[in-house]
Every structure is written in C-alpha cells, then in structure tokens.
C-alpha atoms as a PDB file:
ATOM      1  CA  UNK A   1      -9.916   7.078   8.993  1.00  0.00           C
ATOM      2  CA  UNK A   2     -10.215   3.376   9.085  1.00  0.00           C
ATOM      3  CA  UNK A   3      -7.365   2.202   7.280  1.00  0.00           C
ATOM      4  CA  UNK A   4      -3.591   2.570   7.000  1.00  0.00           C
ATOM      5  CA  UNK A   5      -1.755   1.908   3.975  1.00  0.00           C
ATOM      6  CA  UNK A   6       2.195   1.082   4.625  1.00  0.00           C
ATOM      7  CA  UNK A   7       4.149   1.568   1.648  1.00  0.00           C
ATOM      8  CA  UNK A   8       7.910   1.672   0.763  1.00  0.00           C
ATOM      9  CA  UNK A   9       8.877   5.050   0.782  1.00  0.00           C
ATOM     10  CA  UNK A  10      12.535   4.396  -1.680  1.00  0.00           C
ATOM     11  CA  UNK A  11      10.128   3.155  -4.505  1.00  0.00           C
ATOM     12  CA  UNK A  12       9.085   5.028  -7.533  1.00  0.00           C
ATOM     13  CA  UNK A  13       6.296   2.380  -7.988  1.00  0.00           C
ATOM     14  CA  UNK A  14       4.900   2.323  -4.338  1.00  0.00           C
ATOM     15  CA  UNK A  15       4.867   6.606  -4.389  1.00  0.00           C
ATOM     16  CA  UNK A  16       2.830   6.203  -7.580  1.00  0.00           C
ATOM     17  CA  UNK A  17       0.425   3.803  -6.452  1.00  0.00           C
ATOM     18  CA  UNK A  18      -0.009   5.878  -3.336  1.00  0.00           C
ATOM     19  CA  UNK A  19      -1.027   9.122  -5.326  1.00  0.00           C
ATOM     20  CA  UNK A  20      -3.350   6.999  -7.444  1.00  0.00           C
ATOM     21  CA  UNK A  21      -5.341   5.783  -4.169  1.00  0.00           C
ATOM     22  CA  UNK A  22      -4.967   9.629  -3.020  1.00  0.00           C
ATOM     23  CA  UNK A  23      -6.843  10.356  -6.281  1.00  0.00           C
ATOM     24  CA  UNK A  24      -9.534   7.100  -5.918  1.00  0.00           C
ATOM     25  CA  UNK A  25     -10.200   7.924  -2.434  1.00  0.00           C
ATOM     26  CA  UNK A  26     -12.456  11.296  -1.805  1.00  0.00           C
ATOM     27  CA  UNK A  27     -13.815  10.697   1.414  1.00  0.00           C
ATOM     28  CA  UNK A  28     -10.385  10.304   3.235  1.00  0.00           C
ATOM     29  CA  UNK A  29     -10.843   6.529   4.259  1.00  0.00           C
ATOM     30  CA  UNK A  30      -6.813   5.688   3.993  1.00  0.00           C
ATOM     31  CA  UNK A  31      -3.951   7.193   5.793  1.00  0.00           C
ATOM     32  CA  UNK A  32      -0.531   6.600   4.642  1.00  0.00           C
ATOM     33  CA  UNK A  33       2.803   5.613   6.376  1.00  0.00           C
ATOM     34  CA  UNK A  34       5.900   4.961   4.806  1.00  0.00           C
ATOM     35  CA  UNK A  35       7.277   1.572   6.079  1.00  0.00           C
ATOM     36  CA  UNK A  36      10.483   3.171   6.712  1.00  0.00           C
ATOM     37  CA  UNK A  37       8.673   5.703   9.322  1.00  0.00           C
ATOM     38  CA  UNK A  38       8.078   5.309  13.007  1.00  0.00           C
ATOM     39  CA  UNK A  39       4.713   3.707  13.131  1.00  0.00           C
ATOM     40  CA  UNK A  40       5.766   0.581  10.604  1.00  0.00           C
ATOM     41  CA  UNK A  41       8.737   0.634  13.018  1.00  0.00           C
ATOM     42  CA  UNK A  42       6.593   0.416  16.126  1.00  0.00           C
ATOM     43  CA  UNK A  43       4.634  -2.442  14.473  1.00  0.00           C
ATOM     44  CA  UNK A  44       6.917  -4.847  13.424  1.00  0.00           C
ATOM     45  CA  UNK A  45       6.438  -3.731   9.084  1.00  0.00           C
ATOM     46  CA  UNK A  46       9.959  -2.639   8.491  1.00  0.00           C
ATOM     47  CA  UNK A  47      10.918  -5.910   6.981  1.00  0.00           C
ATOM     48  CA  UNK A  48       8.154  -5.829   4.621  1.00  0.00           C
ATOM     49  CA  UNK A  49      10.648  -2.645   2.564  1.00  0.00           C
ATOM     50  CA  UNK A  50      12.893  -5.734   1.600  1.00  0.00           C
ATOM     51  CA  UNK A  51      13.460  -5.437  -2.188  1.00  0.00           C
ATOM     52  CA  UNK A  52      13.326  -8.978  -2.915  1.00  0.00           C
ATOM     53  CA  UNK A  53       9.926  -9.880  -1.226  1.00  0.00           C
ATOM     54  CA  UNK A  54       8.671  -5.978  -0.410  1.00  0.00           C
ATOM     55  CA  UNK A  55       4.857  -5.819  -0.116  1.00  0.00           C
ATOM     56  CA  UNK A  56       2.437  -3.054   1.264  1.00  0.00           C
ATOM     57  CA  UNK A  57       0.587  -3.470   4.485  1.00  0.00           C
ATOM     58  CA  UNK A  58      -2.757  -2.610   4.865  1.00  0.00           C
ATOM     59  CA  UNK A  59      -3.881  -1.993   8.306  1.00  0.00           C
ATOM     60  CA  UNK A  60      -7.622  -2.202   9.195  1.00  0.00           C
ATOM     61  CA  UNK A  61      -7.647   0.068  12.088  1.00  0.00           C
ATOM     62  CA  UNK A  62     -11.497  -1.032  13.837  1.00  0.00           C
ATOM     63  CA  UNK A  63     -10.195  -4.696  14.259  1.00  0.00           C
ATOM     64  CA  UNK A  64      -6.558  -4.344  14.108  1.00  0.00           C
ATOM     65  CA  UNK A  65      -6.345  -6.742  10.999  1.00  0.00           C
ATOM     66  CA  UNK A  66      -3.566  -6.794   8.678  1.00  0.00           C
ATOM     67  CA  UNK A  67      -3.484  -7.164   5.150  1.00  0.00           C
ATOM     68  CA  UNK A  68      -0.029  -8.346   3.022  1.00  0.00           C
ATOM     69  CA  UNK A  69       0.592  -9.125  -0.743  1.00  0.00           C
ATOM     70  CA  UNK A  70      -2.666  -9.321  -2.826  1.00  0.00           C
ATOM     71  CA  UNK A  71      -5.054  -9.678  -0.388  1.00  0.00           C
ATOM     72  CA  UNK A  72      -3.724  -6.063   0.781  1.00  0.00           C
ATOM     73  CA  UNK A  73      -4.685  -4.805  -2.857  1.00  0.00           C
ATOM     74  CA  UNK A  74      -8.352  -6.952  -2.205  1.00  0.00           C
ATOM     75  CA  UNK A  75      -8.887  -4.927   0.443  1.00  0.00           C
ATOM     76  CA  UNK A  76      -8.122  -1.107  -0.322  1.00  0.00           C
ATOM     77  CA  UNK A  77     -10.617  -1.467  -2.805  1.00  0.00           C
ATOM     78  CA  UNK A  78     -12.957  -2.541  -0.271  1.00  0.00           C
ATOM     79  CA  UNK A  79     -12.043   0.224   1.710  1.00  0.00           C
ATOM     80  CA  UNK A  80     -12.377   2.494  -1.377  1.00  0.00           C
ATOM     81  CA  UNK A  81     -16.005   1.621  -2.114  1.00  0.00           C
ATOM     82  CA  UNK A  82     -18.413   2.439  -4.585  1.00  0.00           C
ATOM     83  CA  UNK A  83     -17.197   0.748  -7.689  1.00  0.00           C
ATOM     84  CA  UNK A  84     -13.821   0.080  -6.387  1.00  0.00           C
ATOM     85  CA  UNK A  85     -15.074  -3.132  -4.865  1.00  0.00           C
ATOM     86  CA  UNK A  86     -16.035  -5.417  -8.093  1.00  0.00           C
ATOM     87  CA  UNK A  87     -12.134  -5.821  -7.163  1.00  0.00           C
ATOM     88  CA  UNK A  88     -12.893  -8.108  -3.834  1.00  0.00           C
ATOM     89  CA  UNK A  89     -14.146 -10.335  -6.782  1.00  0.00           C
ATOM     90  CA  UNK A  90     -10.271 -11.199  -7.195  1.00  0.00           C
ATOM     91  CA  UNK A  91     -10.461 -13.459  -3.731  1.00  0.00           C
ATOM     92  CA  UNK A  92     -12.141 -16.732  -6.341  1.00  0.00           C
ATOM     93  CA  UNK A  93      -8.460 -16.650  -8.080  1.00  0.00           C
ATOM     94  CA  UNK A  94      -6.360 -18.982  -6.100  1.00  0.00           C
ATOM     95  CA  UNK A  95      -4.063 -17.071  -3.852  1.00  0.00           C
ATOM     96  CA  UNK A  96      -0.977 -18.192  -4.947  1.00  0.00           C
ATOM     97  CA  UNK A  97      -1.644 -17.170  -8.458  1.00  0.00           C
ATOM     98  CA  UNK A  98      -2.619 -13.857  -6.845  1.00  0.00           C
ATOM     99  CA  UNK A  99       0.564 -14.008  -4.416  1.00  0.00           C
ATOM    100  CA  UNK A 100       3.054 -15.372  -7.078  1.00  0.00           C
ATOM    101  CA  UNK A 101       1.760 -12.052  -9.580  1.00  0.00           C
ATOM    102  CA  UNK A 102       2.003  -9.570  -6.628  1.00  0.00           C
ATOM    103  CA  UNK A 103       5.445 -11.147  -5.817  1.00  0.00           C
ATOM    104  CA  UNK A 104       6.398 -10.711  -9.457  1.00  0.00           C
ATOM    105  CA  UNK A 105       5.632  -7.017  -9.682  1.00  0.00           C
ATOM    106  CA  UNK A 106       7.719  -6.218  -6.261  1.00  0.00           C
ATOM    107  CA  UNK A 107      10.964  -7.748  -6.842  1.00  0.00           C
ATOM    108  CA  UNK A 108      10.866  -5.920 -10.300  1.00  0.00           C
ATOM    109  CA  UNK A 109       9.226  -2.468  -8.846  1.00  0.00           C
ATOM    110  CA  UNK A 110      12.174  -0.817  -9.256  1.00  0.00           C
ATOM    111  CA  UNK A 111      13.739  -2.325 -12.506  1.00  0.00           C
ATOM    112  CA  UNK A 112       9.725  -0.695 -13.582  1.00  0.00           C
ATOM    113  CA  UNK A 113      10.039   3.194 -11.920  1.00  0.00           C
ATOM    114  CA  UNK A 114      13.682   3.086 -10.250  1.00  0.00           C
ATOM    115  CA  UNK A 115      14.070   4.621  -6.585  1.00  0.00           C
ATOM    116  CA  UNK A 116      13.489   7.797  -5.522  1.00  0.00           C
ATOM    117  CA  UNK A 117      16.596   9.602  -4.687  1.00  0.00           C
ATOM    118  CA  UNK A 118      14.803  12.464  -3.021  1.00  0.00           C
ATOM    119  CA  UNK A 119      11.690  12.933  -1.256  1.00  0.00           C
ATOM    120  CA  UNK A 120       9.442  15.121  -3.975  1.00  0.00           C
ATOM    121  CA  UNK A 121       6.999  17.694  -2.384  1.00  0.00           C
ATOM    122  CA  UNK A 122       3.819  15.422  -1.665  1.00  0.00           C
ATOM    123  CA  UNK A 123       0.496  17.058  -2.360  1.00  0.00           C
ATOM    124  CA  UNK A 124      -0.815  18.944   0.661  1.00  0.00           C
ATOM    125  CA  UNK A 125      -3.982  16.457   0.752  1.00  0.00           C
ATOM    126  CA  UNK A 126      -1.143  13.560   1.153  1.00  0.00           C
ATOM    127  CA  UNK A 127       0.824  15.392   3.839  1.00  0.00           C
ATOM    128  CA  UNK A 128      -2.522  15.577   6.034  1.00  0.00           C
ATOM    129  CA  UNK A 129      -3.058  12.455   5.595  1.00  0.00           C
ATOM    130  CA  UNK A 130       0.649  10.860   6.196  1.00  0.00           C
ATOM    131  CA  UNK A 131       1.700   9.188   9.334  1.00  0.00           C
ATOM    132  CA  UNK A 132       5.003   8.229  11.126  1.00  0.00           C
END
C-alpha cells in the first residue's frame, strides 16, 4: 500500500467517507487509521480529531509526505486513479477557497451524521486494511 488515510474515528461523516474510498479503491492502494489509534499517536495527528478544525491526514508512504484539509482530498484521488484523478484538477481553485469549504464541512460534520456512539462491525475488507 502506498498511502494512509487518518480519519476521525467518533465521526459519522469521516466512517462514511472511509467506506466510500473502501468502495472507489479495488486495488488496495489506501490503508486506514483512525486518528485516535496508535500510529496517528506515534506521528504527531491526534490533534487533527479536534472538532472545531478536524481534518483527515493523508500519508504518502514512498516519500513520507503529508497531506491536510483539501489538498488531502486532491490527493486520494490521485492515489485512486483511473478516473478518480480529473479531481487533482481542483489544485487551479485558490486554496483558501478550497481550505475555507473543507473547513466548513468539518466543524459541521457532526451537526451533518452525529457521532458514533459505538464502533459498528467494519467490513472484513476494511479490517485488513486498518491500522493502529
């Protein structure tokens, strides 16, 4: 796999979005970690869970480079491929309009799909996939 997608493991929104890229992405490119796990512990992405300014992290493992806000979004659909990638076209919007939309959506991700109380079952596919 060569990229790791850090999510926030409380939110209703961020679980969705991570089943949709489990759906998008056949060949296995992204691994997932919650960013209340071990690993996002171990590299400094806790603080990125905050409610107020949450955003995913998207780790590109062969050069270590980390993606935050929008540009993480630009970049899972480069690492999704295939058509996915008419998405990297976002990059000739100005990033703070891209920042200021992202930042919009996360401090009202859970007002949108609530927390999760309880950890559902994840899909087997998911699970193999997950790391700490």
């Amino acid at each position: 796999m060569g990229w790791v997608l850090f999510f926030d493991g409380d939110c209703a929104f961020c679980s969705q979005s991570v089943k949709l890229v489990l759906r998008l992405d056949p060949h296995a490119r992204v691994a997932f970690a919650p960013l209340q796990g071990q690993l996002a512990k171990e590299r400094g992405f806790s603080q990125y869970a905050s409610s107020e300014n949450g955003t995913m992290v998207f780790l590109r493992e062969s050069d270590g480079e980390i993606f935050t806000h929008s540009d993480a979004w630009i970049e899972l659909a480069n690492a999704l491929g295939g058509g996915w990638r008419v998405l990297t076209l976002a990059r000739i919007i100005p990033k703070p309009l891209r920042d200021g939309f992202y930042c919009w959506v996360a401090r009202n991700r859970f007002r949108f799909m609530g927390k999760t109380k309880s950890c559902a079952l994840p899909d087997p596919e998911l699970l193999r996939r997950m790391r700490e």
